[in-house]
C-alpha atoms as a PDB file:
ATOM      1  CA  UNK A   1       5.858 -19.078  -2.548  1.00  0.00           C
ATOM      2  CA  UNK A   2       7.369 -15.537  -1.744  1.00  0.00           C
ATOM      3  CA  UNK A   3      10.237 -15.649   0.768  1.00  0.00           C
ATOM      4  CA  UNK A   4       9.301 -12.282   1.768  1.00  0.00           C
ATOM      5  CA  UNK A   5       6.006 -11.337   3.232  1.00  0.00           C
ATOM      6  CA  UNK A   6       3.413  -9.100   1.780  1.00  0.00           C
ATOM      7  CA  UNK A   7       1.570  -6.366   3.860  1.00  0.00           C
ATOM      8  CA  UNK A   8      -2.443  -5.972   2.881  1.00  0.00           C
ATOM      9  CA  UNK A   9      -3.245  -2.684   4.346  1.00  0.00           C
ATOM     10  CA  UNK A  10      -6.994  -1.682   4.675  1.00  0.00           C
ATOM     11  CA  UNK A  11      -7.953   1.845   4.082  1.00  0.00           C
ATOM     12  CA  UNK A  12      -4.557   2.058   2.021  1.00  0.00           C
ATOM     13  CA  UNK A  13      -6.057   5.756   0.157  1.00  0.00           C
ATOM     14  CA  UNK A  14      -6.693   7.321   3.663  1.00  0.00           C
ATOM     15  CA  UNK A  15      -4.820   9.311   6.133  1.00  0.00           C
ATOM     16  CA  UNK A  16      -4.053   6.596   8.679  1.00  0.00           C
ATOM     17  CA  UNK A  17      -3.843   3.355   6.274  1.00  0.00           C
ATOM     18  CA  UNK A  18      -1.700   5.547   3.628  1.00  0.00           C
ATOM     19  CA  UNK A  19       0.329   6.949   6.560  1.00  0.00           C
ATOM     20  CA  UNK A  20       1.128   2.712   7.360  1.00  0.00           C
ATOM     21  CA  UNK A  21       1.347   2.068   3.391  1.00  0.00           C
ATOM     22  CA  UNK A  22       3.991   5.063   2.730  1.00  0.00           C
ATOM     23  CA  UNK A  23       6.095   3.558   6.059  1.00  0.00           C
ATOM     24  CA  UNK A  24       6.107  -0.032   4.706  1.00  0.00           C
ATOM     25  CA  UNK A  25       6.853   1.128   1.516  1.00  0.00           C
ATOM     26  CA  UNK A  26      10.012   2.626   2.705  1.00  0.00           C
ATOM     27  CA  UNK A  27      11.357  -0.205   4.555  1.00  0.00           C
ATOM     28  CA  UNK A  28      11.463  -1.864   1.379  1.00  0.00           C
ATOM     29  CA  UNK A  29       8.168  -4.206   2.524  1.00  0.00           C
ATOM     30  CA  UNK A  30       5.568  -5.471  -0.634  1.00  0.00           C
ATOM     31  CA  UNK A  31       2.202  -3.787  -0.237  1.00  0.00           C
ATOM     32  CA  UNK A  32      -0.790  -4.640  -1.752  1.00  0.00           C
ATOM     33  CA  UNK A  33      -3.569  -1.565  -0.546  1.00  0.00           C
ATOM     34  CA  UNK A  34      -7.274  -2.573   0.224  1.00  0.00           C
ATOM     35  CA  UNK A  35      -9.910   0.335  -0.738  1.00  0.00           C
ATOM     36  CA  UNK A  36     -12.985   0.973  -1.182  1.00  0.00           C
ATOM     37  CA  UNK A  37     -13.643   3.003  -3.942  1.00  0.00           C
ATOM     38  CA  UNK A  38     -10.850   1.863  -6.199  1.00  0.00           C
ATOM     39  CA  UNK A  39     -11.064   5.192  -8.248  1.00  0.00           C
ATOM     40  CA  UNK A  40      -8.697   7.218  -5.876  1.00  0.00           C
ATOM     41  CA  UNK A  41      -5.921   5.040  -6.742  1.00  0.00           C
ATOM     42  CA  UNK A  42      -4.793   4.265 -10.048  1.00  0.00           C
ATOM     43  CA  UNK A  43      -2.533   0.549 -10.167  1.00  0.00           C
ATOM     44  CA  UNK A  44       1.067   0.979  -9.245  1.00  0.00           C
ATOM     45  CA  UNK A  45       0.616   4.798  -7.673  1.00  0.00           C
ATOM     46  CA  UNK A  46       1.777   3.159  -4.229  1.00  0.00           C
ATOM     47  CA  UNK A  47       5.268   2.562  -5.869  1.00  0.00           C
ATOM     48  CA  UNK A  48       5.267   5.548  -7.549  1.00  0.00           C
ATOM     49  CA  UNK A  49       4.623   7.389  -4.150  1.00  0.00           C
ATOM     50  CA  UNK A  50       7.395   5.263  -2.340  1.00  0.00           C
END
């Protein structure tokens, strides 16, 4: 078990959960994004984005 938490953030390829994704990312947090059509993302594009 992780010492660190992980963030789930719904909505993660839209303006207000990417917004909340993009700030967590930048405080160094884990995120794991929630979407619905998984298509707009491709796997890893969150740390890319960071």
């Amino acid at each position: 078990m992780s010492s660190t938490p992980e963030f789930l953030v719904f909505g993660a390829t839209g303006q207000q959960g990417g917004a909340v994704a993009r700030a967590l990312l930048a405080r160094g947090r884990t995120v794991r994004a929630f979407v619905r059509i998984a298509c707009r993302t491709a796997p890893g594009s969150w740390k890319r984005r960071a």
